[in-house]
N, C-alpha and C. Protein backbone atom coordinates (compact mmCIF):
# COMPACT_ATOMS: atom_id res chain seq x y z
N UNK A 1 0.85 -1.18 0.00
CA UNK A 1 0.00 0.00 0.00
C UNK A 1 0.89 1.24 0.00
N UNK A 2 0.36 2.05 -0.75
CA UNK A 2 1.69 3.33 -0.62
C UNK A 2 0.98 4.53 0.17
N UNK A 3 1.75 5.59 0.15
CA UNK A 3 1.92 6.59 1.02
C UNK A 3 0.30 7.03 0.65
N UNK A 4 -0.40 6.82 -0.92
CA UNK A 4 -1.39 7.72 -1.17
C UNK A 4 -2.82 7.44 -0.98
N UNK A 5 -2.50 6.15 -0.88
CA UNK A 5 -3.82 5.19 -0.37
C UNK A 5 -4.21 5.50 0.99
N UNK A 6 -2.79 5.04 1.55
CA UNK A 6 -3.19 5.73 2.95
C UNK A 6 -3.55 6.76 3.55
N UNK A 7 -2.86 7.94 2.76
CA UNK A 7 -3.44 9.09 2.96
C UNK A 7 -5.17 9.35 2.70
N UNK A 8 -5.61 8.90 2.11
CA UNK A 8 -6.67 8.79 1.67
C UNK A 8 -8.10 7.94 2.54
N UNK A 9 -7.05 7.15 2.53
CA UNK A 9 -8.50 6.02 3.64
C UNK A 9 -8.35 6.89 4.76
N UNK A 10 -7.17 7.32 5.50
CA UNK A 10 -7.45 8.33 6.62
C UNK A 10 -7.96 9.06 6.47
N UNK A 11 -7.90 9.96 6.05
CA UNK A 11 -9.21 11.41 5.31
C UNK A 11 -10.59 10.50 5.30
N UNK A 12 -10.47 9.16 4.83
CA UNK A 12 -12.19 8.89 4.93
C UNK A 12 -12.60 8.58 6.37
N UNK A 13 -12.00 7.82 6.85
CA UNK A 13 -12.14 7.18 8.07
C UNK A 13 -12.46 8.22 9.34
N UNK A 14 -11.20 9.54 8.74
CA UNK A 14 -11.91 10.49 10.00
C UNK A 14 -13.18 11.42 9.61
N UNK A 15 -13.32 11.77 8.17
CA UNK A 15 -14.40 12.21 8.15
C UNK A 15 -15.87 11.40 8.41
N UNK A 16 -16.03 9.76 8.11
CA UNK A 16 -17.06 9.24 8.90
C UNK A 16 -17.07 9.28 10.21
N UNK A 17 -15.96 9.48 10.88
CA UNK A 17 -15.86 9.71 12.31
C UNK A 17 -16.42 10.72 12.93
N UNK A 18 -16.46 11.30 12.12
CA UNK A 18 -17.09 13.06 12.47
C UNK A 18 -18.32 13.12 12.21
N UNK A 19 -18.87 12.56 11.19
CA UNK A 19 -20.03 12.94 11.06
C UNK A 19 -20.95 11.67 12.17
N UNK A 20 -20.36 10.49 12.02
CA UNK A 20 -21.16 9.58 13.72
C UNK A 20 -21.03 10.38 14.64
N UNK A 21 -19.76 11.41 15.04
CA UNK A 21 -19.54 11.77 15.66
C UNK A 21 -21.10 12.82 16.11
N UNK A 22 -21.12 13.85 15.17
CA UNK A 22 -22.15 14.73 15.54
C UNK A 22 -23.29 13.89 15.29
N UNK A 23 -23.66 13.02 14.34
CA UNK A 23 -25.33 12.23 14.64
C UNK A 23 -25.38 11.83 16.02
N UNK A 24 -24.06 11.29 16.54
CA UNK A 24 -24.46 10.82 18.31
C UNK A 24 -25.17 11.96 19.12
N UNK A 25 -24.12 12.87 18.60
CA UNK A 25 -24.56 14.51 19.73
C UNK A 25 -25.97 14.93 19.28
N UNK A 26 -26.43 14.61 18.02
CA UNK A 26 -27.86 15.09 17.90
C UNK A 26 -28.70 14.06 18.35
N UNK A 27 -28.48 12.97 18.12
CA UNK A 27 -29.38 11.99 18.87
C UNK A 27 -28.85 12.37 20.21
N UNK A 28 -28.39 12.47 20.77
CA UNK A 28 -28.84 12.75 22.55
C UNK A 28 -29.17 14.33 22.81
N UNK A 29 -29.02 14.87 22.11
CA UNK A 29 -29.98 16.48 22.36
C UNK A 29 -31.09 16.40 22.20
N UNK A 30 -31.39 15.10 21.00
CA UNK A 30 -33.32 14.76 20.56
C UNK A 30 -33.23 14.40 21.90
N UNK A 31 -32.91 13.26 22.70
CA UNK A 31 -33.20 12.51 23.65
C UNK A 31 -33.78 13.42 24.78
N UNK A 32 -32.87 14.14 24.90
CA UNK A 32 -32.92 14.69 26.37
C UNK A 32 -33.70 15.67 26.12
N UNK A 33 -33.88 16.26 25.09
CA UNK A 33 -34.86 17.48 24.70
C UNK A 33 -36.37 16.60 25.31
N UNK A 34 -36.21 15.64 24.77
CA UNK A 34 -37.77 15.07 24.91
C UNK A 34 -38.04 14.60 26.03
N UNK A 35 -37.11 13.53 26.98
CA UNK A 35 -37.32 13.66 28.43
C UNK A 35 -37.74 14.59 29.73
N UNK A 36 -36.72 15.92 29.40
CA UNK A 36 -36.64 16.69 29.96
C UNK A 36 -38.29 18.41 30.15
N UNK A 37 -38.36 19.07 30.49
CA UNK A 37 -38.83 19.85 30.18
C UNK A 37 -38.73 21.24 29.57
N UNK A 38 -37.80 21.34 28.85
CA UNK A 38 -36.94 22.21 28.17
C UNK A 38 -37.96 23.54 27.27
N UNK A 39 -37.79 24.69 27.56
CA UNK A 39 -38.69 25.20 27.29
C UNK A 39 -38.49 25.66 25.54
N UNK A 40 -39.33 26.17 24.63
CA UNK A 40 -39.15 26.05 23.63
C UNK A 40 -37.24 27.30 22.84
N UNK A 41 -37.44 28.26 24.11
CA UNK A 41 -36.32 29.17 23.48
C UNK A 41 -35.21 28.29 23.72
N UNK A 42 -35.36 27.41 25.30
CA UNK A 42 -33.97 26.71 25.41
C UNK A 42 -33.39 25.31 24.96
N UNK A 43 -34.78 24.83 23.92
CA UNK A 43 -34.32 24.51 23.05
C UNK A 43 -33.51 25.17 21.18
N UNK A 44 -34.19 26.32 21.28
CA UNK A 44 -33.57 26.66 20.23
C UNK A 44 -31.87 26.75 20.50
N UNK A 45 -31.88 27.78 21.96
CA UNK A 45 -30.49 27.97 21.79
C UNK A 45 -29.49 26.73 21.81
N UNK A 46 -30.28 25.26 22.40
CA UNK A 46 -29.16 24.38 22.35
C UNK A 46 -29.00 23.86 20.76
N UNK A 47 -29.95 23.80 19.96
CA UNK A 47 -29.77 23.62 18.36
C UNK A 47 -28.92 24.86 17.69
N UNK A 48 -29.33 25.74 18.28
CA UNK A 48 -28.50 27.05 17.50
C UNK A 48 -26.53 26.60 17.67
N UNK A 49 -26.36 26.37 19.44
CA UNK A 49 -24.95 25.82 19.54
C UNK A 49 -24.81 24.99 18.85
N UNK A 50 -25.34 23.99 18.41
CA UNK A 50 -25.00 22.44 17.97
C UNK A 50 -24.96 23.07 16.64
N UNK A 51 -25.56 23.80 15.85
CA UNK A 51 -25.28 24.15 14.45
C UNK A 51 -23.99 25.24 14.33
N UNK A 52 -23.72 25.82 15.30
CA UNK A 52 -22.64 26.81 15.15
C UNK A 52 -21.45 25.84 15.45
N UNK A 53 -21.63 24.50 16.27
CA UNK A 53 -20.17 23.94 16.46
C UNK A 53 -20.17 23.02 15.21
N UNK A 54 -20.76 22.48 14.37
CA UNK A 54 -20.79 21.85 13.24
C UNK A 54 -20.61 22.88 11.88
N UNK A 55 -21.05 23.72 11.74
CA UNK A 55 -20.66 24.99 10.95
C UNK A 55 -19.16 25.05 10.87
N UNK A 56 -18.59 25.22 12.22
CA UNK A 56 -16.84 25.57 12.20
C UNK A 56 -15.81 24.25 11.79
N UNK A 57 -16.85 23.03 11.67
CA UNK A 57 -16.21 21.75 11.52
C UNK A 57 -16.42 22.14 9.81
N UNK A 58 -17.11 22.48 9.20
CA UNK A 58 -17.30 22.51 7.88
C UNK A 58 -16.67 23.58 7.01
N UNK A 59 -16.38 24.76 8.11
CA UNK A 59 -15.89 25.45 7.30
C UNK A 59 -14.16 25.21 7.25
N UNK A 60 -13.76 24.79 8.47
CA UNK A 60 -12.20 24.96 8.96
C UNK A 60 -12.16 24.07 7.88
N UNK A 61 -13.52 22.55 7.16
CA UNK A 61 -12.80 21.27 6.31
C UNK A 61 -11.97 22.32 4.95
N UNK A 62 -13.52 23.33 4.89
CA UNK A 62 -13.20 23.74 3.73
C UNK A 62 -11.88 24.63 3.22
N UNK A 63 -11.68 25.30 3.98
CA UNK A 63 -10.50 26.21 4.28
C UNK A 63 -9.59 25.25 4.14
N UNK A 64 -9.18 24.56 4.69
CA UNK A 64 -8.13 23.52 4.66
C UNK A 64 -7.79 22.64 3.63
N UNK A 65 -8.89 22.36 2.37
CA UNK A 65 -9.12 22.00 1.38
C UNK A 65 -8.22 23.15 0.39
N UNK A 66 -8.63 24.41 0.57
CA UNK A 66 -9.12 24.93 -0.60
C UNK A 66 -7.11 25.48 -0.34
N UNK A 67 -6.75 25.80 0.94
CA UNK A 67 -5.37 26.04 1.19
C UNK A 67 -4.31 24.83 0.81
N UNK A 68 -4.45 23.54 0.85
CA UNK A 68 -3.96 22.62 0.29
C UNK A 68 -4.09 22.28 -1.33
């Protein structure tokens, strides 16, 4: 296997990692949103965080793409 393969399956491997990564974190914000009694603003603001920390995962990919 050479240097480029590998490079490559890593780039895949961590980007599926990331994205299980955040489906976990949204499945337990559904979770607990729904257990809990969370009122409707304090649910927005916890979706609003969860989209602003996934936003900076997408943009830093892109940046980093577009600089390479």
């Amino acid at each position: 296997m050479n240097y480029e393969k590998l490079v490559l399956y890593e780039n895949l491997i961590l980007n599926f990692m990331l994205i299980f990564c955040v489906l976990f974190i949204v499945y337990t914000i559904l979770t607990i949103t729904k257990k809990t009694n969370i009122s409707k603003f304090g649910k927005i603001i916890i979706w609003f965080i969860l989209f602003l920390g996934c936003f900076g995962f997408i943009v830093k990919s892109i940046i980093s793409t577009i600089v390479t």
